[in-house]
Structures are given as structure tokens and as C-alpha cells.
N, C-alpha and C. Protein backbone atom coordinates (compact mmCIF):
# COMPACT_ATOMS: atom_id res chain seq x y z
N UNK A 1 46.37 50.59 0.87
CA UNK A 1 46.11 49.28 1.40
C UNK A 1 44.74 49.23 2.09
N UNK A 2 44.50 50.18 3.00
CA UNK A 2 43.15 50.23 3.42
C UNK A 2 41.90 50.21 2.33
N UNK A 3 42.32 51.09 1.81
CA UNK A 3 41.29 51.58 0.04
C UNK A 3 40.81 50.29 0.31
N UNK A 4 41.80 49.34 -0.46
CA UNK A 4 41.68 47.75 -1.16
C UNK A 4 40.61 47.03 0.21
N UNK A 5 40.63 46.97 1.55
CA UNK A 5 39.75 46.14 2.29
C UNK A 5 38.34 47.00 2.18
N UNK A 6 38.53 47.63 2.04
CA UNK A 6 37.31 48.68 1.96
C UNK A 6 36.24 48.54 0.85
N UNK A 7 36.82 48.21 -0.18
CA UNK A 7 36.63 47.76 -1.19
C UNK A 7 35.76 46.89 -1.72
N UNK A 8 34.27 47.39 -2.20
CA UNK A 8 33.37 46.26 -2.36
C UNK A 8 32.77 45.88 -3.49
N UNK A 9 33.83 46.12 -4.52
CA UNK A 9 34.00 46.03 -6.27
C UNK A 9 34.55 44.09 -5.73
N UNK A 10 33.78 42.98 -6.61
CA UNK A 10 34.15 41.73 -6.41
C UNK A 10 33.43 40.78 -5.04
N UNK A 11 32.78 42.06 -4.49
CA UNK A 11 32.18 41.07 -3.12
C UNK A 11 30.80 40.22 -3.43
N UNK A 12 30.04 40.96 -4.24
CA UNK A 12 28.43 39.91 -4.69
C UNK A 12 29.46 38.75 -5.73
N UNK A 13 30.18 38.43 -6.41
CA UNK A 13 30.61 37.50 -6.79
C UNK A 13 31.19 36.53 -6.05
N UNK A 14 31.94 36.77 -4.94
CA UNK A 14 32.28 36.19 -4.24
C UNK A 14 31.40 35.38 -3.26
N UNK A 15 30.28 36.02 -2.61
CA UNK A 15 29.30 35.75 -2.22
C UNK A 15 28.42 34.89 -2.70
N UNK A 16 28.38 35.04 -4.10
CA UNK A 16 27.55 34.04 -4.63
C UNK A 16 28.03 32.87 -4.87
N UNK A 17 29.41 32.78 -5.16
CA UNK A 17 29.90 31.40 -5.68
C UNK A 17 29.65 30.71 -4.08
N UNK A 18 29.90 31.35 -2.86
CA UNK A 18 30.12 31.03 -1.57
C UNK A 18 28.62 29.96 -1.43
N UNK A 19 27.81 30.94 -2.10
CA UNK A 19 26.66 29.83 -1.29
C UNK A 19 25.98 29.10 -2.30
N UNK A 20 26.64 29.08 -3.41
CA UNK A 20 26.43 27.80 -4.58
C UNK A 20 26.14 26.16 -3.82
N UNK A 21 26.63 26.07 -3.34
CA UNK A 21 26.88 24.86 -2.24
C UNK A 21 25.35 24.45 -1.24
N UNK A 22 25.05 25.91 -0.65
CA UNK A 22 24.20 25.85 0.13
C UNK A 22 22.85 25.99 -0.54
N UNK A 23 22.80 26.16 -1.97
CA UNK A 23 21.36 26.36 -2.68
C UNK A 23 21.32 24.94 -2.89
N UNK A 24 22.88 24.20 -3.54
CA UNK A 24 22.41 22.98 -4.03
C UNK A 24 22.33 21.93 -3.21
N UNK A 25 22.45 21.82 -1.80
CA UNK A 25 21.80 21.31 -0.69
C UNK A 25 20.68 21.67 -0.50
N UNK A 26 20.04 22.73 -0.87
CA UNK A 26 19.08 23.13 -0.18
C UNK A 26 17.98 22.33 -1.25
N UNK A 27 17.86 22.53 -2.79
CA UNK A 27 17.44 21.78 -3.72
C UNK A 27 17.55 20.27 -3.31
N UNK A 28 18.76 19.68 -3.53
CA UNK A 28 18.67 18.27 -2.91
C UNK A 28 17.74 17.82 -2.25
N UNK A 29 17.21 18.26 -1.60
CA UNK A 29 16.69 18.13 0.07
C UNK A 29 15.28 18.24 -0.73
N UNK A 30 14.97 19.52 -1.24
CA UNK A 30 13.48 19.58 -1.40
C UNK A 30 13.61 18.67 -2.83
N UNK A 31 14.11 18.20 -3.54
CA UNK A 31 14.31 17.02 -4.65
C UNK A 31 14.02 16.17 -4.02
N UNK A 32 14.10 15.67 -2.95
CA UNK A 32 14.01 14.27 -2.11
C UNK A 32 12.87 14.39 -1.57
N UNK A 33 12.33 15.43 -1.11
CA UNK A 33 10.86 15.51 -0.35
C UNK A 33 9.99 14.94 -1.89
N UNK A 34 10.05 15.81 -2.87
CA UNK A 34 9.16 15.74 -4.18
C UNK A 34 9.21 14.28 -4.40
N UNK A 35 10.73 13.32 -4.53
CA UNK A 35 10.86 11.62 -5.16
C UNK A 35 9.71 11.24 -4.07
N UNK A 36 9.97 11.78 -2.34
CA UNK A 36 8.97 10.89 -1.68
C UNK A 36 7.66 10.70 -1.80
N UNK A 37 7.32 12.05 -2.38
CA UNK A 37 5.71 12.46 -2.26
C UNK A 37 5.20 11.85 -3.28
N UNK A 38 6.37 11.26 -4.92
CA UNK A 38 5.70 11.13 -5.95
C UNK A 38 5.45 9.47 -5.68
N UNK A 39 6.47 9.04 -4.87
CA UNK A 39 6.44 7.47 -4.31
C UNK A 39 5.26 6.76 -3.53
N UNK A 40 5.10 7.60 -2.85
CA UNK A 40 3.84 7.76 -1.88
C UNK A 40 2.86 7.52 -2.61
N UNK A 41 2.74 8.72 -3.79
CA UNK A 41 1.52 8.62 -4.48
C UNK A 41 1.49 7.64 -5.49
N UNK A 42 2.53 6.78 -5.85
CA UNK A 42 2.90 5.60 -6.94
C UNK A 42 2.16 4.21 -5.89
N UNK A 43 2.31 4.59 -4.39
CA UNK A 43 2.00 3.19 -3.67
C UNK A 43 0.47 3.24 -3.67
N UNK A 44 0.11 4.37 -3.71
CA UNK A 44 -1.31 4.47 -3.29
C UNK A 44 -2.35 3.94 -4.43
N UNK A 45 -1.27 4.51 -5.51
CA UNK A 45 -2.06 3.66 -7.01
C UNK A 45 -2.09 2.45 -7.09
N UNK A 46 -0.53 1.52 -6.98
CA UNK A 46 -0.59 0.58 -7.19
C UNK A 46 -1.63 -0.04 -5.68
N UNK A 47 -1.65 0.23 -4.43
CA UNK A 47 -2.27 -0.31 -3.43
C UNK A 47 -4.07 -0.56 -3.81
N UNK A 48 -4.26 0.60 -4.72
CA UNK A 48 -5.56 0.33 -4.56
C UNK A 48 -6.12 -0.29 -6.12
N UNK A 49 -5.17 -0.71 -6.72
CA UNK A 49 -5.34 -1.76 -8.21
C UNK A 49 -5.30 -3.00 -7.00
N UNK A 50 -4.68 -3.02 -6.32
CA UNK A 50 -4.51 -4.65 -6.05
C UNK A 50 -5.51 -4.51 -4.76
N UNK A 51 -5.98 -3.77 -4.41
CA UNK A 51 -7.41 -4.11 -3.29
C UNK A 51 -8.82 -4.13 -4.11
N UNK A 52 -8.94 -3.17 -5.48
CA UNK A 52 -10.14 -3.89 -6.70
C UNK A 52 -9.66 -5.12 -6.45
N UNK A 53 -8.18 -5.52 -7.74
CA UNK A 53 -8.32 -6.99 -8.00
C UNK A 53 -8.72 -8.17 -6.65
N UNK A 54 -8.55 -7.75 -5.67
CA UNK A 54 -8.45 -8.59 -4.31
C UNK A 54 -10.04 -8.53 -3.96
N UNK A 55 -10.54 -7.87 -3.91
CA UNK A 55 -12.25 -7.95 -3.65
C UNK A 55 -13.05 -8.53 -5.19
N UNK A 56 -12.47 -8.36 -6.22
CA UNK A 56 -13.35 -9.14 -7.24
C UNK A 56 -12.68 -10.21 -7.31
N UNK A 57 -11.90 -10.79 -6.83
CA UNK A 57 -11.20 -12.74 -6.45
C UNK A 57 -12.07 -12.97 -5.65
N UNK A 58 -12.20 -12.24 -4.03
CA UNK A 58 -12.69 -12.60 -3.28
C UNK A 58 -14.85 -12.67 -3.73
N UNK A 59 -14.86 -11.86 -4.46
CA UNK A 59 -16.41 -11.79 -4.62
C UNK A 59 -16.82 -13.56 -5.69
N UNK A 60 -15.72 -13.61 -6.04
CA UNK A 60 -15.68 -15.08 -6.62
C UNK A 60 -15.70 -16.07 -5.50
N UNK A 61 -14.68 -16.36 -4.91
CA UNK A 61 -14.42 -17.31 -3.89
C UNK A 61 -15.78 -17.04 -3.30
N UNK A 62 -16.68 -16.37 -2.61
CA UNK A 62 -17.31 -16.16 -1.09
C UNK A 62 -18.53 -16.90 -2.05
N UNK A 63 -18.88 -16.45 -3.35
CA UNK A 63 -20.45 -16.88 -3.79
C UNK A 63 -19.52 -18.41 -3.94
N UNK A 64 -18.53 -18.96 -4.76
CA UNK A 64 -18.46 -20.07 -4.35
C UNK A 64 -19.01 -21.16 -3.29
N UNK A 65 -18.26 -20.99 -2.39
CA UNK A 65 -18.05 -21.29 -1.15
C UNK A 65 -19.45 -21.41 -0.87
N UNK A 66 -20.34 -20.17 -1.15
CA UNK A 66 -21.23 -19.87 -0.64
C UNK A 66 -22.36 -21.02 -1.56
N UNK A 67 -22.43 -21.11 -2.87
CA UNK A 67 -23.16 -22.40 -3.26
C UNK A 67 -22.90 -23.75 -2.87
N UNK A 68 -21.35 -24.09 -2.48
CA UNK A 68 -20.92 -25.24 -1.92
C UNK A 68 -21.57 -25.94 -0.41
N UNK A 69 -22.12 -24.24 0.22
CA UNK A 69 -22.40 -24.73 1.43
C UNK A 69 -24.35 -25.23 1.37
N UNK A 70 -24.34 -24.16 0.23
CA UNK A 70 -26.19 -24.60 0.21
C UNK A 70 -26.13 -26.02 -0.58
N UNK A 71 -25.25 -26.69 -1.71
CA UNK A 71 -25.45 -27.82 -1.65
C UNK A 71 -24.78 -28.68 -0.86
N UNK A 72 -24.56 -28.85 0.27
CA UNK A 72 -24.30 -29.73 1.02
C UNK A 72 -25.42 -29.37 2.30
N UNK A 73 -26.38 -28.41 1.96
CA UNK A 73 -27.45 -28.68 3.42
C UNK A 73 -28.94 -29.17 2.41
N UNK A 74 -28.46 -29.47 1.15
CA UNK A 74 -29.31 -30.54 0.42
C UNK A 74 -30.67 -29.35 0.64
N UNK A 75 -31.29 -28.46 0.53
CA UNK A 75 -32.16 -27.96 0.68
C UNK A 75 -32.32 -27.42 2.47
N UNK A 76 -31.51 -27.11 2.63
CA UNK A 76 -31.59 -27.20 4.68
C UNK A 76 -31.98 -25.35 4.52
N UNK A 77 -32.04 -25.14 5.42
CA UNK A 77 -32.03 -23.62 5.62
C UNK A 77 -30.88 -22.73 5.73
N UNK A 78 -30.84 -21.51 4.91
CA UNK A 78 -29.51 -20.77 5.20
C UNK A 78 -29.05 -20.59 6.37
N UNK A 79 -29.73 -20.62 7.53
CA UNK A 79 -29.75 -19.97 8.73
C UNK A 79 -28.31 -20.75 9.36
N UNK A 80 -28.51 -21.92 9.18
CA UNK A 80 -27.86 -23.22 9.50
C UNK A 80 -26.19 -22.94 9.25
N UNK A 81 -26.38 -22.63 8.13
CA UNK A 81 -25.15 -22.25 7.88
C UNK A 81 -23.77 -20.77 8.11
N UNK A 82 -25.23 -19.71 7.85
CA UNK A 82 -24.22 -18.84 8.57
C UNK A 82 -25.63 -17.45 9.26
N UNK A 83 -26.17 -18.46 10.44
CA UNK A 83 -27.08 -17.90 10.63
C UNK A 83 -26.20 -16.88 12.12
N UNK A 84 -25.33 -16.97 12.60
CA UNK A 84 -24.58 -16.20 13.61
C UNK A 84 -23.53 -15.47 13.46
N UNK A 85 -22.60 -14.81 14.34
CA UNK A 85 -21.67 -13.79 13.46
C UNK A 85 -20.63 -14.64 13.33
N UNK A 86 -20.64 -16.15 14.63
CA UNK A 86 -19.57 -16.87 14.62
C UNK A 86 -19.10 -17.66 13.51
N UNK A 87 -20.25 -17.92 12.94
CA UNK A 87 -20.61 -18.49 11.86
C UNK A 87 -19.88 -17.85 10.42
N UNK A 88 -20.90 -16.98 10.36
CA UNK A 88 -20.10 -15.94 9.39
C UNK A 88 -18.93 -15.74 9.37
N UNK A 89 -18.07 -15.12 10.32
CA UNK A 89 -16.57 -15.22 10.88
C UNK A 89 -16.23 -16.23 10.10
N UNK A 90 -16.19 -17.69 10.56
CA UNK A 90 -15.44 -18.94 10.27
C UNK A 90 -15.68 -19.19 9.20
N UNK A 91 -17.00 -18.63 8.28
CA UNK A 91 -17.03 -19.01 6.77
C UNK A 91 -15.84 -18.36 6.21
N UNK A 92 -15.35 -16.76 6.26
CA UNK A 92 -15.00 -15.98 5.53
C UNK A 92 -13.34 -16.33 6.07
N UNK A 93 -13.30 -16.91 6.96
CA UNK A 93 -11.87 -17.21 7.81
C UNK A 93 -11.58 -18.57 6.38
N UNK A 94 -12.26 -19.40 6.78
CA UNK A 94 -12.09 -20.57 5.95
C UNK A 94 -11.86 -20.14 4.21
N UNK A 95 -12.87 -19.52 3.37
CA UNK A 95 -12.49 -18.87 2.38
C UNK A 95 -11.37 -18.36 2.31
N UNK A 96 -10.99 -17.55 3.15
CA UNK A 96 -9.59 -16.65 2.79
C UNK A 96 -8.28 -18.01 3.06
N UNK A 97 -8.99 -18.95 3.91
CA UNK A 97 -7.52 -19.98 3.89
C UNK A 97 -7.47 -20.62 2.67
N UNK A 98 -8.57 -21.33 2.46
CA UNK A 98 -8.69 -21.93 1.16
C UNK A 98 -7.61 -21.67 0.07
N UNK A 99 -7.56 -19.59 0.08
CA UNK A 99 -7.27 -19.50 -1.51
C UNK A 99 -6.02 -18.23 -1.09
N UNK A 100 -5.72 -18.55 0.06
CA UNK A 100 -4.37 -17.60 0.64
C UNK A 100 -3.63 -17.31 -0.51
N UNK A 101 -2.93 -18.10 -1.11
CA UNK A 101 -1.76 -18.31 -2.16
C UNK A 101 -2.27 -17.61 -3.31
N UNK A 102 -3.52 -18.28 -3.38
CA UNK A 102 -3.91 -16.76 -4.72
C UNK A 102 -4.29 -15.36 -4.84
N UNK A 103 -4.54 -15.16 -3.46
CA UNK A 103 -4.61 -13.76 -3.14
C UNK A 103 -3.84 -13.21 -2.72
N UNK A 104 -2.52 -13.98 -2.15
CA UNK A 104 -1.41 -12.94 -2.01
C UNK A 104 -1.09 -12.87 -3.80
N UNK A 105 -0.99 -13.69 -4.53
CA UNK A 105 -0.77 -13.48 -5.56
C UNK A 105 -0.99 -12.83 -6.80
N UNK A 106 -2.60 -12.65 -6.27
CA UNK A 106 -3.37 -11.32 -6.71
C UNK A 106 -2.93 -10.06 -6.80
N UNK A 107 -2.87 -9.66 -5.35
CA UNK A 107 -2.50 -8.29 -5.04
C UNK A 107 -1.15 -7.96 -5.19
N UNK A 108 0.04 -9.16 -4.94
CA UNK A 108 1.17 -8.87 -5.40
C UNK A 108 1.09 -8.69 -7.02
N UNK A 109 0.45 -9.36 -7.69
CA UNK A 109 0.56 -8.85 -9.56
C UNK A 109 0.30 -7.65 -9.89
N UNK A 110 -1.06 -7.66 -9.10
CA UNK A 110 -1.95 -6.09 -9.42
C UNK A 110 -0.57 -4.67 -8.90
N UNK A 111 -0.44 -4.70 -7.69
CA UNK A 111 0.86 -3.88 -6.88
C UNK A 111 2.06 -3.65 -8.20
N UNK A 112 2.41 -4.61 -8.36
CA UNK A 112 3.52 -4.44 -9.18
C UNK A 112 3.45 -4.48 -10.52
N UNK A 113 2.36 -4.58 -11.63
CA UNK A 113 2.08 -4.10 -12.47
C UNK A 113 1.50 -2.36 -12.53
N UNK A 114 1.93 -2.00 -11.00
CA UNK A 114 0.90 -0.58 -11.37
C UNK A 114 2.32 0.31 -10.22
N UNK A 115 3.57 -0.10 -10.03
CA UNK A 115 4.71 0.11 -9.81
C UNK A 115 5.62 -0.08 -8.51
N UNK A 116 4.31 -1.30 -7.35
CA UNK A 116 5.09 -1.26 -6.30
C UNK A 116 5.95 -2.32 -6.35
N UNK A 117 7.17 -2.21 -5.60
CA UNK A 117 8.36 -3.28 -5.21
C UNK A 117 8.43 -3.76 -3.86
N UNK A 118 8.35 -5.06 -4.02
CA UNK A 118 8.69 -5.47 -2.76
C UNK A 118 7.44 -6.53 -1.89
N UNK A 119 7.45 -6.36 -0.90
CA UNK A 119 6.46 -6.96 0.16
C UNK A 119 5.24 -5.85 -0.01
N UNK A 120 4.05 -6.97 0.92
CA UNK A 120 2.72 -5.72 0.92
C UNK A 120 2.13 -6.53 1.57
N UNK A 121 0.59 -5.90 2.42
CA UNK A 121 0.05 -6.57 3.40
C UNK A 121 -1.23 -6.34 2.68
N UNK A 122 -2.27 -7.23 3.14
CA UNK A 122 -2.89 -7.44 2.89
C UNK A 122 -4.60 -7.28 4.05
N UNK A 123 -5.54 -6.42 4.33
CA UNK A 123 -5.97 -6.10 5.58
C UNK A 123 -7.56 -6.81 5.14
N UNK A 124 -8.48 -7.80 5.85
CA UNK A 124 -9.70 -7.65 6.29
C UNK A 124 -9.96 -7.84 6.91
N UNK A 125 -10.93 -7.23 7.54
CA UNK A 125 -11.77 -6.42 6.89
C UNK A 125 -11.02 -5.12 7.58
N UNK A 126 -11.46 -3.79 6.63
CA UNK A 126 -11.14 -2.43 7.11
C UNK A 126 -12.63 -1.75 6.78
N UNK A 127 -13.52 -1.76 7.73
CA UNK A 127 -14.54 -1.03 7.58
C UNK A 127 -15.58 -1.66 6.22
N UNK A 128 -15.06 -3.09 6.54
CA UNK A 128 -16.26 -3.61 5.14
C UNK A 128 -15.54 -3.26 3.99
N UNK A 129 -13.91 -3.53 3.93
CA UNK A 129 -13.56 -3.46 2.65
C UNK A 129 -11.97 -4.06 2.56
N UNK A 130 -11.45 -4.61 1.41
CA UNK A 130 -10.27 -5.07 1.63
C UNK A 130 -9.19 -4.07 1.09
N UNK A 131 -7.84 -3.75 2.23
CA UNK A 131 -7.13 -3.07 1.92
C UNK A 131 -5.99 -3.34 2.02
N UNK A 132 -5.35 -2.75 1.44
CA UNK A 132 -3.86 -3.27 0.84
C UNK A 132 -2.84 -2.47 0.82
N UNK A 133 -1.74 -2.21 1.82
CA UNK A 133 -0.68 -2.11 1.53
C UNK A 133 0.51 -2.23 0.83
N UNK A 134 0.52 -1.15 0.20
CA UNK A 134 2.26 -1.83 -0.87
C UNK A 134 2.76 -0.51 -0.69
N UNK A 135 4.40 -0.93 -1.23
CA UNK A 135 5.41 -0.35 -1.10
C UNK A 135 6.35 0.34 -2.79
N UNK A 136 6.78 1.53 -2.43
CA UNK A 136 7.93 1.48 -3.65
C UNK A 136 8.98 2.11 -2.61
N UNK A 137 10.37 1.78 -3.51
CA UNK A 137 11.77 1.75 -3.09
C UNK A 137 11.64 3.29 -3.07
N UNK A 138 12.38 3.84 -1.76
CA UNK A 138 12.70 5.21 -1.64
C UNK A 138 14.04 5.68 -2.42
N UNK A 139 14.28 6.57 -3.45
CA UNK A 139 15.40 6.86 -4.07
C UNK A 139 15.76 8.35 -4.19
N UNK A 140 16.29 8.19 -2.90
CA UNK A 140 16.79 9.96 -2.39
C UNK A 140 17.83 10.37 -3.30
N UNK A 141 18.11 11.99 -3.54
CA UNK A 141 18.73 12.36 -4.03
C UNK A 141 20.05 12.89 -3.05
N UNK A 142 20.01 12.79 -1.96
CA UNK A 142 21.11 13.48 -1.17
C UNK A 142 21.12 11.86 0.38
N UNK A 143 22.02 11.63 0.20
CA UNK A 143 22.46 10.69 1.32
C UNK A 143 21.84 9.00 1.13
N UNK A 144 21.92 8.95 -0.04
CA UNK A 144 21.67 7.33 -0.27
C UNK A 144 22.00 6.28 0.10
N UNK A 145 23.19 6.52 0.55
CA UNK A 145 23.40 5.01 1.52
C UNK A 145 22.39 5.15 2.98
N UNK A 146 22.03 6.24 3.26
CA UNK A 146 21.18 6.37 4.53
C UNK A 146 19.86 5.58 4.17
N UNK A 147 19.51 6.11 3.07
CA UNK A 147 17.99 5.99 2.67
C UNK A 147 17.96 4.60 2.05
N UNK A 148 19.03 3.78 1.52
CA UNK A 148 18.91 2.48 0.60
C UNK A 148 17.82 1.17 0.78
N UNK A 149 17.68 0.98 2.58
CA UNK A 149 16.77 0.34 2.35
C UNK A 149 15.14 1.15 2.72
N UNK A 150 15.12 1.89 2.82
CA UNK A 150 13.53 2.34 3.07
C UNK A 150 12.44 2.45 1.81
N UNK A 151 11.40 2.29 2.34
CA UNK A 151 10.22 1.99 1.23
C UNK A 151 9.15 2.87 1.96
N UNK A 152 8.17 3.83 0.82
CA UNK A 152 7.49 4.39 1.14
C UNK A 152 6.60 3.40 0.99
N UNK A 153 5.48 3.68 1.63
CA UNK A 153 4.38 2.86 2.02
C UNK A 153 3.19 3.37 1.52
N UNK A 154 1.97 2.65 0.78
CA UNK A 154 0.40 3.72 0.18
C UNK A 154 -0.31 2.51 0.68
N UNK A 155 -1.84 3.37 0.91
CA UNK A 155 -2.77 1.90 1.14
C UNK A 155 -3.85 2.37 0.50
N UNK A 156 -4.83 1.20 0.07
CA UNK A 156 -5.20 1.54 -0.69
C UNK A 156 -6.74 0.65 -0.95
N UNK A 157 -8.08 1.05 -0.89
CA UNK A 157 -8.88 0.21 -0.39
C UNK A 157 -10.11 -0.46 -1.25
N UNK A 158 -10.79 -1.29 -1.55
CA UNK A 158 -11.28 -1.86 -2.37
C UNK A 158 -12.94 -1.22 -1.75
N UNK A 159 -13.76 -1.40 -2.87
CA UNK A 159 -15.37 -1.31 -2.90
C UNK A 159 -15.68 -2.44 -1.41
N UNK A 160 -17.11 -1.58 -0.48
CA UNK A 160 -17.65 -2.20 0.19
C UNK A 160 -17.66 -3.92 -0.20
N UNK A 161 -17.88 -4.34 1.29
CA UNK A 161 -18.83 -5.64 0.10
C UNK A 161 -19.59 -6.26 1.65
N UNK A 162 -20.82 -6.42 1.66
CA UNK A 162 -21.71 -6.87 2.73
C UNK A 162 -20.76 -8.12 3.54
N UNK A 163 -20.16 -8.90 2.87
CA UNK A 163 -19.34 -10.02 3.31
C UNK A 163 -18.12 -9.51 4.08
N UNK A 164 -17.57 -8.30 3.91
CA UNK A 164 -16.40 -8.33 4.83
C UNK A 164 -17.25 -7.71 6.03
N UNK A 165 -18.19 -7.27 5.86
CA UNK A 165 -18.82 -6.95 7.47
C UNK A 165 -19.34 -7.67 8.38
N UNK A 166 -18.95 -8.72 7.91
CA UNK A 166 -19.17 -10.05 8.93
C UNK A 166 -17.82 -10.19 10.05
N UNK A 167 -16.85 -9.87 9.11
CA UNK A 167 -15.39 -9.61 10.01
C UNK A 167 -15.31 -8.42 11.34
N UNK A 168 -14.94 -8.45 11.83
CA UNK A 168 -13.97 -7.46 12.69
C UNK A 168 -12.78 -6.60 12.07
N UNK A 169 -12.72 -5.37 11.97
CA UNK A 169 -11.57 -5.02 11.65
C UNK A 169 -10.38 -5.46 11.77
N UNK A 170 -9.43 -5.44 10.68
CA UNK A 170 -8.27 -6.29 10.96
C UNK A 170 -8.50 -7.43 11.27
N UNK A 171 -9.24 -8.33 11.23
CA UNK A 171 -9.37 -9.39 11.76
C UNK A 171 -8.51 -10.32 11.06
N UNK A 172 -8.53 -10.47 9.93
CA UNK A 172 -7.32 -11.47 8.98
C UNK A 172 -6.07 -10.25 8.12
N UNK A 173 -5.01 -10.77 8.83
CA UNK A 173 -3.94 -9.97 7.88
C UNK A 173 -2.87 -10.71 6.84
N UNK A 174 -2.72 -10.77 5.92
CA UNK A 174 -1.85 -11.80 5.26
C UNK A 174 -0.78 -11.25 3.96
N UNK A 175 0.22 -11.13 4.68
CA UNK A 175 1.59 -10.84 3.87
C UNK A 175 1.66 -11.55 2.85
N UNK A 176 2.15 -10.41 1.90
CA UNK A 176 2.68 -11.08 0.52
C UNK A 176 4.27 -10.64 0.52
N UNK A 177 5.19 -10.95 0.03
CA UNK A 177 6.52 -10.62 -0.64
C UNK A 177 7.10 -11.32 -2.07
């Protein structure tokens, strides 16, 4: 009877089935780090398709705007028009109201043709450039009702452009969903 406890013919089998459990938790877990990291990097793509498309709308709108204002000073001087920063400010404030609806609509197409879901923000200026937040759905492999509503987040930033440096950082922020 002793022999038999003594006995270590059957113990690595036993052992192993034992922590079958604890490898495939342990996988889970780093499976779920990898979905996040690849999510992350899915927002960052789609974030920065829709901050191009959002600065070449906007490079449309601003020269607009911007011939609209030289013909209405009939030959006057540029100065007149956006000869101060206050000036400047309220041009680029006014532009972005103008055409709100199409630029959230912009960056929401661009975002989600390139794989994000959901809501996304919209930032100018960030250092003289427009940037964009979007999101994709987090889809964990271990505890999904925990994780169901969370969204990884990428941002993602468009080419200089002399015109957003008239702004303040952050100065205009405008949600899309």
C-alpha cells in the first residue's frame, strides 16, 4: 500500500491534464491582449484616412471662403480681412460651421471604410493639423460580457496646413456618430 503512494509511474500525466485549464487561460488572456493591439492598430488606420480626407475638404472650404471674402472687399486689402489672429480665428471658426455636417461626414465615411465603428471626434487644430479620433469594437476572447461595450480608440493626424495655425490647439472639437 505504501509502494502504491510512493509511486510516481502516472504523476506527469496527471499533472498535465491538471494545468490544461491554466495554459488555456493563460492563452486567452494573451489572445485578448493581441485582438486589442490589432484594434488599436485598425483605429489608427482608419483615424488617419479620415484626418487626409478631412484636411483636403477643409483645404477646399478655407480657399473658398477665402475667394468669397476677397470678392466682397471688391479689391480692399487682405489685411482687412484677416489681418489679426482674431480675425483669422473667426474666419476658420465660421468655415468649420458652415460645413460641420460634411465634415463630420467626411471623416465618419473615410473611418469606416478603412474599419472603424461607431462615434469619433474630430480635433482642430492639433499642432497645425487636423486630427481624428475613431474607434473599433473591442472583441475579447475571455470575459465578453465584461468587455461588450468598450472600444479601442486610434488617432490619427492629417498633413500641416498654414491655416490651422491660426487656431489654438483644440480649439474646435466636433463629434461625429
Amino acid at each position: 500500500m505504501i509502494q502504491k503512494v510512493f509511486n510516481k509511474k502516472g504523476n506527469v500525466a496527471t499533472l498535465w491534464v491538471a494545468s490544461l485549464p491554466v495554459f488555456a487561460l493563460l492563452f486567452m488572456v494573451v489572445g485578448s491582449l493581441v485582438v486589442a493591439w490589432m484594434s488599436h492598430s485598425s483605429s489608427q488606420v482608419a483615424a488617419d484616412a479620415a484626418s487626409l480626407a478631412a484636411t483636403q475638404k477643409l483645404d477646399g472650404w478655407v480657399r473658398q471662403g477665402l475667394a468669397e471674402k476677397m470678392r466682397q472687399l471688391d479689391g480692399g486689402a487682405y489685411g482687412s480681412i484677416l489681418g489679426s489672429d482674431e480675425q483669422k480665428q473667426a474666419f476658420m471658426r465660421e468655415v468649420v460651421r458652415r460645413h460641420e455636417q460634411q465634415l463630420k461626414a467626411v471623416a465618419k465615411k473615410y473611418a469606416e471604410k478603412n474599419g472603424a465603428k461607431g462615434k469619433g471626434r474630430i480635433i482642430l487644430s492639433s499642432n497645425g493639423r487636423v486630427e481624428v479620433e475613431a474607434g473599433t469594437p473591442f472583441r475579447s476572447l475571455i470575459f465578453e460580457d465584461y468587455f461588450k461595450d468598450y472600444e479601442i480608440t486610434g488617432s490619427g493626424t492629417g498633413p500641416s496646413r498654414y491655416y490651422l495655425d491660426w487656431l489654438p490647439n483644440k480649439a474646435i472639437e466636433v463629434t461625429y456618430e
